[in-house]
Protein backbone atom coordinates (compact mmCIF):
# COMPACT_ATOMS: atom_id res chain seq x y z
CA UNK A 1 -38.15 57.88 23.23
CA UNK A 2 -37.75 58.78 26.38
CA UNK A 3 -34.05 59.69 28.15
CA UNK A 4 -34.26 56.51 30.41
CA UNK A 5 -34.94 54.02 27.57
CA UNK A 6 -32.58 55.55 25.53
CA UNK A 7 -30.17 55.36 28.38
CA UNK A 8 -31.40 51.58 28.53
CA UNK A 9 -30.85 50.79 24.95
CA UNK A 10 -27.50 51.90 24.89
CA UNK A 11 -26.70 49.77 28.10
CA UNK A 12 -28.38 46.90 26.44
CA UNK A 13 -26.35 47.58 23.39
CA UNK A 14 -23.00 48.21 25.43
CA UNK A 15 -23.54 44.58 26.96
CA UNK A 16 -24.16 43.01 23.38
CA UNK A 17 -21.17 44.31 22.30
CA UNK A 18 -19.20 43.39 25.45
CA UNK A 19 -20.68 40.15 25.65
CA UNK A 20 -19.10 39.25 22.17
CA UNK A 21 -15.76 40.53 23.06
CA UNK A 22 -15.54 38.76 25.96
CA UNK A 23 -16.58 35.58 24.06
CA UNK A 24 -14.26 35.75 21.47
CA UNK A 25 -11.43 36.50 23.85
CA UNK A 26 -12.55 33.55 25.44
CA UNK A 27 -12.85 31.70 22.36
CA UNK A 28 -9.32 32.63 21.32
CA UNK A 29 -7.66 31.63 24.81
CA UNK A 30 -9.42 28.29 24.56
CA UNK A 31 -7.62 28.16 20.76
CA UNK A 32 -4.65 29.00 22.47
CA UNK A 33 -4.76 26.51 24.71
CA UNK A 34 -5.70 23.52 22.73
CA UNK A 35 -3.01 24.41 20.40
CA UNK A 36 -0.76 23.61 23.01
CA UNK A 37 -2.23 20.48 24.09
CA UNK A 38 -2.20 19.76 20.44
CA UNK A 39 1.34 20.27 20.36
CA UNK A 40 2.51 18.21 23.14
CA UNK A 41 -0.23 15.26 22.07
CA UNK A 42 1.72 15.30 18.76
CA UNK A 43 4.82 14.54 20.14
CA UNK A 44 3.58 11.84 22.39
CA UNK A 45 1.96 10.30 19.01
CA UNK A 46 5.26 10.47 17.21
CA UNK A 47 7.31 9.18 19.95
CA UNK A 48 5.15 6.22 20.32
CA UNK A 49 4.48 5.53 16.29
CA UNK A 50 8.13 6.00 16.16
CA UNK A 51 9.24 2.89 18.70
CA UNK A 52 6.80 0.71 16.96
CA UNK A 53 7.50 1.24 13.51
CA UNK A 54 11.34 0.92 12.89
CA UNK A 55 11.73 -2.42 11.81
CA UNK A 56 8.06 -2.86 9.84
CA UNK A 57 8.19 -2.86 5.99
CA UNK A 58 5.23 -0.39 6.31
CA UNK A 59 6.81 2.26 8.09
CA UNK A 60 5.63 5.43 10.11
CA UNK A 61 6.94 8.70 8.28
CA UNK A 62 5.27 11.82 9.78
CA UNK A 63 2.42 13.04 11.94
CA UNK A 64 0.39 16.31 11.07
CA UNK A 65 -2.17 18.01 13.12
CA UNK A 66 -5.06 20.49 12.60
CA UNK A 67 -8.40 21.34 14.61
CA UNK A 68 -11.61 21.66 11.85
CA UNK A 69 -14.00 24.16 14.01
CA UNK A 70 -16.87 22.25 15.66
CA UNK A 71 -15.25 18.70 14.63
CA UNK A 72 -12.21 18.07 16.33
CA UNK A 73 -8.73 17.42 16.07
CA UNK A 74 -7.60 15.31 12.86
CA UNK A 75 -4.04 13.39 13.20
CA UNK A 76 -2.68 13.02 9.46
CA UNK A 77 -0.39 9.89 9.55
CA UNK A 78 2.29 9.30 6.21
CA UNK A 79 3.67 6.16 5.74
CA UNK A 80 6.14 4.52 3.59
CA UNK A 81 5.77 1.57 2.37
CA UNK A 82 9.26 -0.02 1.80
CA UNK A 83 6.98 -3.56 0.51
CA UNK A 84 5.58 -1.85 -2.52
CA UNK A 85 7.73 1.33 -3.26
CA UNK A 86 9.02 -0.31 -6.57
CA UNK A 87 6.79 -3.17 -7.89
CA UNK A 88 6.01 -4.41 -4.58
CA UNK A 89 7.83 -8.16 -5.26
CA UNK A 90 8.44 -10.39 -2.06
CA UNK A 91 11.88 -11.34 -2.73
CA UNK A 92 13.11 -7.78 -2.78
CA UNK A 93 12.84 -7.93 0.66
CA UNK A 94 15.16 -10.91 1.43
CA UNK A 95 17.50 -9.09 -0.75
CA UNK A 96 17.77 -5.99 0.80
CA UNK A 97 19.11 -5.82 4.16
CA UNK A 98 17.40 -4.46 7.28
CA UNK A 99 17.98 -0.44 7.77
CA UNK A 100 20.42 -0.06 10.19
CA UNK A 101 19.25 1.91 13.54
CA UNK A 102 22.62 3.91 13.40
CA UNK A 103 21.52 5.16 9.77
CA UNK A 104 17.95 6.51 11.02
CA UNK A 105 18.28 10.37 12.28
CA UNK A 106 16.17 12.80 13.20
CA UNK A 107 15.82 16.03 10.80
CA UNK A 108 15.60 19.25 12.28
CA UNK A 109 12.07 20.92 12.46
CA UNK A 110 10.21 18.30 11.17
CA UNK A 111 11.33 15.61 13.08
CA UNK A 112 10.91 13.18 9.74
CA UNK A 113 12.90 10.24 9.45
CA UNK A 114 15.49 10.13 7.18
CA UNK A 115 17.18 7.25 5.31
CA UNK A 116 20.58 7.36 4.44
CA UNK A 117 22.48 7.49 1.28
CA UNK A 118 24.34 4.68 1.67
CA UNK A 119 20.84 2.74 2.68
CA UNK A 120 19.02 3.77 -0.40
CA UNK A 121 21.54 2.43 -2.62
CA UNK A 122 21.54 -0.54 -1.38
CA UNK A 123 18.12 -1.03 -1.33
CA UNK A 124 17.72 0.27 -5.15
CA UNK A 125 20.65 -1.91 -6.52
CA UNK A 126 18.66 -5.17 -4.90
CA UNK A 127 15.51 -3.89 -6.31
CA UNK A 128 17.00 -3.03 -10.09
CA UNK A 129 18.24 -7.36 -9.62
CA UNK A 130 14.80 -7.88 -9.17
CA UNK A 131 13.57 -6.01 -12.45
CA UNK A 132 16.17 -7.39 -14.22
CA UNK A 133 15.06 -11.26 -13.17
CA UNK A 134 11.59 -9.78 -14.26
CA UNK A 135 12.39 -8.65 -18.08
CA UNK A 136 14.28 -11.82 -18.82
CA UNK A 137 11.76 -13.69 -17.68
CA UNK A 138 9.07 -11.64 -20.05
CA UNK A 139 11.79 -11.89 -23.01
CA UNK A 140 12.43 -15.63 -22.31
CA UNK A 141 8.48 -16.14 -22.53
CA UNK A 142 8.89 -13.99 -25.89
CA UNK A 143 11.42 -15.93 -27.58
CA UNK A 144 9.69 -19.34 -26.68
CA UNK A 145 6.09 -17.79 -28.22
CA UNK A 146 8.25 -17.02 -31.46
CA UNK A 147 9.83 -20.70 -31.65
CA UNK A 148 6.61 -21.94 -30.71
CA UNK A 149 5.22 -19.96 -33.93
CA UNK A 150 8.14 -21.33 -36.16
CA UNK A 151 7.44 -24.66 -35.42
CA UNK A 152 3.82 -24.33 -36.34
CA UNK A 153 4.82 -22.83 -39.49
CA UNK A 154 7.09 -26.36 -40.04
CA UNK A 155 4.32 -27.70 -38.89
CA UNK A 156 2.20 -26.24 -42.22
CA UNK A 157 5.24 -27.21 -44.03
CA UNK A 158 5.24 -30.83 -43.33
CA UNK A 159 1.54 -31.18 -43.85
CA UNK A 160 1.72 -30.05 -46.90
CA UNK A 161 4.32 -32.43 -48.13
CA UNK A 162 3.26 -35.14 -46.55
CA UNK A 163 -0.63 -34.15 -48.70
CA UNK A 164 1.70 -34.46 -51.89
CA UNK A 165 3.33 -37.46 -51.24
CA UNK A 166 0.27 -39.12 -50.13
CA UNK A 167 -1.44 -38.55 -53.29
CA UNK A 168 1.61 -39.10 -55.28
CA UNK A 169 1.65 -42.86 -53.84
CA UNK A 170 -1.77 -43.02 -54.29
CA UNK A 171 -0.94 -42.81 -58.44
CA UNK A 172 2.93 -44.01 -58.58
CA UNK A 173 4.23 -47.21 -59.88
CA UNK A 174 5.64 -49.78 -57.43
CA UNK A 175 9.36 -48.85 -57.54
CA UNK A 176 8.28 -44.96 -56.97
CA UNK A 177 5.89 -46.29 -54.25
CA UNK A 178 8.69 -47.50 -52.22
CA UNK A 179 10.58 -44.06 -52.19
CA UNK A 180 7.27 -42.46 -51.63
CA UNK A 181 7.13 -44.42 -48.20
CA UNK A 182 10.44 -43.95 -47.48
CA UNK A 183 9.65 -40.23 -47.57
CA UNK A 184 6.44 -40.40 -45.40
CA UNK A 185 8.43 -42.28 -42.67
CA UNK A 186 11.01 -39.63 -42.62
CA UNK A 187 8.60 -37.11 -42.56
CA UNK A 188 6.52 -38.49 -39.57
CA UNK A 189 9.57 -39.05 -37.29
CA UNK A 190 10.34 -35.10 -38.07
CA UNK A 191 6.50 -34.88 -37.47
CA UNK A 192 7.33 -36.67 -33.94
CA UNK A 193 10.26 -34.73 -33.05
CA UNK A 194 8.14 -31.96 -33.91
CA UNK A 195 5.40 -32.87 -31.53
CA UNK A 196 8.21 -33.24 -28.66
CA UNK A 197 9.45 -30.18 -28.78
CA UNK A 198 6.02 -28.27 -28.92
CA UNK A 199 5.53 -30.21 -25.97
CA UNK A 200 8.64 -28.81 -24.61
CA UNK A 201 8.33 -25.19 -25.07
CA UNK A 202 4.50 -25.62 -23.83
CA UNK A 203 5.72 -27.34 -20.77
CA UNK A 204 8.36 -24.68 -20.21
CA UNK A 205 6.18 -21.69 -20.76
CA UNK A 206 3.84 -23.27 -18.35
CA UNK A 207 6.86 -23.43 -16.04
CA UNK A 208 7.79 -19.82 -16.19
CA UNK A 209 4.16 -18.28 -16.37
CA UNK A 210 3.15 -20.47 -12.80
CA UNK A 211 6.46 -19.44 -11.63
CA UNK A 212 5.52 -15.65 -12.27
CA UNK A 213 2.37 -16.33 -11.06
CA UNK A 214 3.30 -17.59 -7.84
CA UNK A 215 5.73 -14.58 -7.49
CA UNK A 216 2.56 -11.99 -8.05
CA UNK A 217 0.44 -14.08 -5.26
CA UNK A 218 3.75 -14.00 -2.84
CA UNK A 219 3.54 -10.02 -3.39
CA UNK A 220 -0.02 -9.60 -2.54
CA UNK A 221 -0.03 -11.72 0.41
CA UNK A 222 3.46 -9.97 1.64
CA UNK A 223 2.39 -6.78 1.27
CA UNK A 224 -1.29 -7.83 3.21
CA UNK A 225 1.05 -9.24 5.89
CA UNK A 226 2.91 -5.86 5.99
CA UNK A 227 -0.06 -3.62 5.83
CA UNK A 228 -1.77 -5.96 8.80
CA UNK A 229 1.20 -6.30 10.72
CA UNK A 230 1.42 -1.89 10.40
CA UNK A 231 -2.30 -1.86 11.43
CA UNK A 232 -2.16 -4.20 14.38
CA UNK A 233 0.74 -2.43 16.07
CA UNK A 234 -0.90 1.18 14.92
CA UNK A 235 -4.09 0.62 16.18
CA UNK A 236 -2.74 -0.37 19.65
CA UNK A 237 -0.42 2.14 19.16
CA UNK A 238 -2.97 5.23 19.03
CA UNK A 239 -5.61 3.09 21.73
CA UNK A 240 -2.70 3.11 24.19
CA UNK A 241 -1.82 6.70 23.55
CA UNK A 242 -5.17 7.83 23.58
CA UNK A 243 -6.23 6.12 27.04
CA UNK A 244 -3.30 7.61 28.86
CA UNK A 245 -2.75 10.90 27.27
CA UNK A 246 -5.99 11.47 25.54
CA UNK A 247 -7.56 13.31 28.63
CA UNK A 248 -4.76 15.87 28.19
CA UNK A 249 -6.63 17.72 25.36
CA UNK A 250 -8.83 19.26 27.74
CA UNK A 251 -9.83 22.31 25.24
CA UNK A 252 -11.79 19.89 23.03
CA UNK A 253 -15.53 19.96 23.31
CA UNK A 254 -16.88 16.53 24.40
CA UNK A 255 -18.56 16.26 21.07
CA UNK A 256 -16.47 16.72 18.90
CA UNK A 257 -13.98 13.81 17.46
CA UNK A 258 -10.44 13.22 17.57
CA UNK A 259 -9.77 11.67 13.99
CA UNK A 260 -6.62 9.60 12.67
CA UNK A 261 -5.63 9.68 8.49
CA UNK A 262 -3.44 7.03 7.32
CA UNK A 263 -2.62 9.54 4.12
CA UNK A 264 -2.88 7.13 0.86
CA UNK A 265 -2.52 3.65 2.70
CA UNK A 266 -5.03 1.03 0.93
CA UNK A 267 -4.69 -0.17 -2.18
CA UNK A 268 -7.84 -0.28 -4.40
CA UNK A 269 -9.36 -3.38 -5.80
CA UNK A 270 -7.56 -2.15 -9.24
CA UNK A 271 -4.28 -2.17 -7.08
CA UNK A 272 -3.76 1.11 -9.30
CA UNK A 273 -4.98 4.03 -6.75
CA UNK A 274 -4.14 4.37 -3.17
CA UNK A 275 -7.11 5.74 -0.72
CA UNK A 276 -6.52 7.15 2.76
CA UNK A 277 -8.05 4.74 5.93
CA UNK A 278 -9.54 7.03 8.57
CA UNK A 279 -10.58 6.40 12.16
CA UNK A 280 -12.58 8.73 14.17
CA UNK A 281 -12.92 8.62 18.02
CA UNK A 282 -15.67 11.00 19.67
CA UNK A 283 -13.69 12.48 22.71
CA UNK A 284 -16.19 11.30 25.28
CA UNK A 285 -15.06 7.80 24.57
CA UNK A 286 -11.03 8.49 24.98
CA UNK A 287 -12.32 10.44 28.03
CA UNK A 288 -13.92 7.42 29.47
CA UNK A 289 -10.87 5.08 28.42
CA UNK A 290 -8.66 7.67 30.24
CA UNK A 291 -10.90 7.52 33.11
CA UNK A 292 -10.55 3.11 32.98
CA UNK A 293 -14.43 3.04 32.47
CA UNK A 294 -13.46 1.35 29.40
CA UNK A 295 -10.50 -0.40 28.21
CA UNK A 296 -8.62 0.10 24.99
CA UNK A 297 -9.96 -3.01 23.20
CA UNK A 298 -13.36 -1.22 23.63
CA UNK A 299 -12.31 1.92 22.89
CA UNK A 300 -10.50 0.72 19.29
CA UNK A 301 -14.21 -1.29 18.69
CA UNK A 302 -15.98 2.35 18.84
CA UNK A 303 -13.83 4.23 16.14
CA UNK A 304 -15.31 4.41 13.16
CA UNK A 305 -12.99 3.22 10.50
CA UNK A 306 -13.38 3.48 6.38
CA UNK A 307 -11.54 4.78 3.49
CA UNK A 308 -11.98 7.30 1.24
């Protein structure tokens, strides 16, 4: 090889090598810079989840933020659910009172939300009244399945003698026969009393298990009303963020995503197992919301939403 092509493979080599370092350098500045935007689009999030969350029974927690390489940015959202937290009953919250706004505070360096001492107890002594109505009305069920087995063990009992007397009649003299009937009529009006209160304790049990029924329905469809109610005002929440703010992440590739993760939000059809709801917007769409060539209505129709 000749002194001017080795003189040209070692240029060719020397801009290779330069060529990389300036694009990582680049690629590290651009880091650097959508970490900040990242930042500051964080806070705007959590200011604006914040206002619109206080008095909900699904409430906004925290916010977390990452950037997955060649993806986007993904916004992890934790909730608490105040509806659910311990058996998820309607009437728990009539009994507890609303948190007071003086009692919420900010905690330093993670800017969570904190909930007083004096709130908490409050909230778990109306909850433990709402147990308690719970178990007595599972042991009150108990006891009247255990009369309810007594009396059909009387019942047996009655049967049986009124079998004996029956047949007795059918072979006793006239005097006996008398006594014999005297029996049977005694024994069918405790037969009849009998019947009544069966009839009773059915009706009753009825009573309580329709009543405990109704309770269980009144908790599902409160705690759908709270998770709508949380959805409604968190969708428009992020639309109206995104739209006027969303053009501030300037470092993000056009297509890539910016992605939201309601952390362990639905309940599954088992109502056992929680699974996180996720919405991803592609950043060419907030970039034409921010630009009013679409509105936020159309902007919340594009994200694709499931759960996992």
């Amino acid at each position: 090889m000749t002194k001017r092509m080795n003189r040209i493979a070692k240029q060719a080599g020397l801009s290779v090598v330069l060529s990389a370092c300036l694009s990582a350098h680049a690629f590290s500045a651009d880091m650097k810079e959508l970490n900040q935007e990242l930042e500051i689009m964080t806070g705007v999030l959590d200011t604006v989840l914040k206002q619109h969350s206080k008095r909900q029974e699904v409430r906004y927690r925290k916010l977390d933020a990452t950037y997955l390489l060649n993806q986007g940015v993904v916004f992890e959202v934790t909730t608490t659910d105040t509806s659910a937290g311990w058996g998820g009953w309607s009437e728990i919250m009539s009994l507890i009172p609303p948190a007071p706004l003086a009692h919420i505070s900010i905690m330093d360096g993670d800017e969570d939300i904190e909930i007083v001492q004096e709130w908490e107890s409050i909230a778990e002594n109306a909850i433990r009244e709402v147990e308690e109505s719970f178990r007595e009305t599972h042991e009150e069920l108990r006891e009247l399945r255990d009369r309810s087995r007594e009396m059909a063990w009387e019942r047996r009992e009655l049967d049986r003698q009124k079998r004996d007397l029956e047949f007795e009649l059918r072979q006793a003299q006239d005097k006996r026969q008398k006594e014999i009937r005297e029996d049977l009529n005694e024994l069918e009006q405790e037969l009849a009393q009998l019947d009544s209160k069966e009839r009773e304790i059915k009706q009753h049990a009825d009573e309580i298990e329709q009543r405990q029924q109704a309770k269980l329905e009144q908790q599902k469809q409160a705690q759908q009303q709270a998770y709508k109610t949380f959805l409604a005002n968190f969708e428009s929440s992020i639309g109206d963020a995104l739209c006027r703010f969303g053009a501030g992440l300037r470092e993000l590739p056009d297509n890539e995503h910016i992605s939201f993760v309601l952390k362990d939000f639905s309940l599954t059809t088992q109502g056992r197992e929680r699974n996180d709801r996720v919405y991803v917007f592609s950043k060419s769409k907030v970039k034409q919301c921010a630009s009013e060539k679409i509105d936020e209505s159309k902007l919340l129709a594009s994200a694709q939403v499931y759960e996992f």
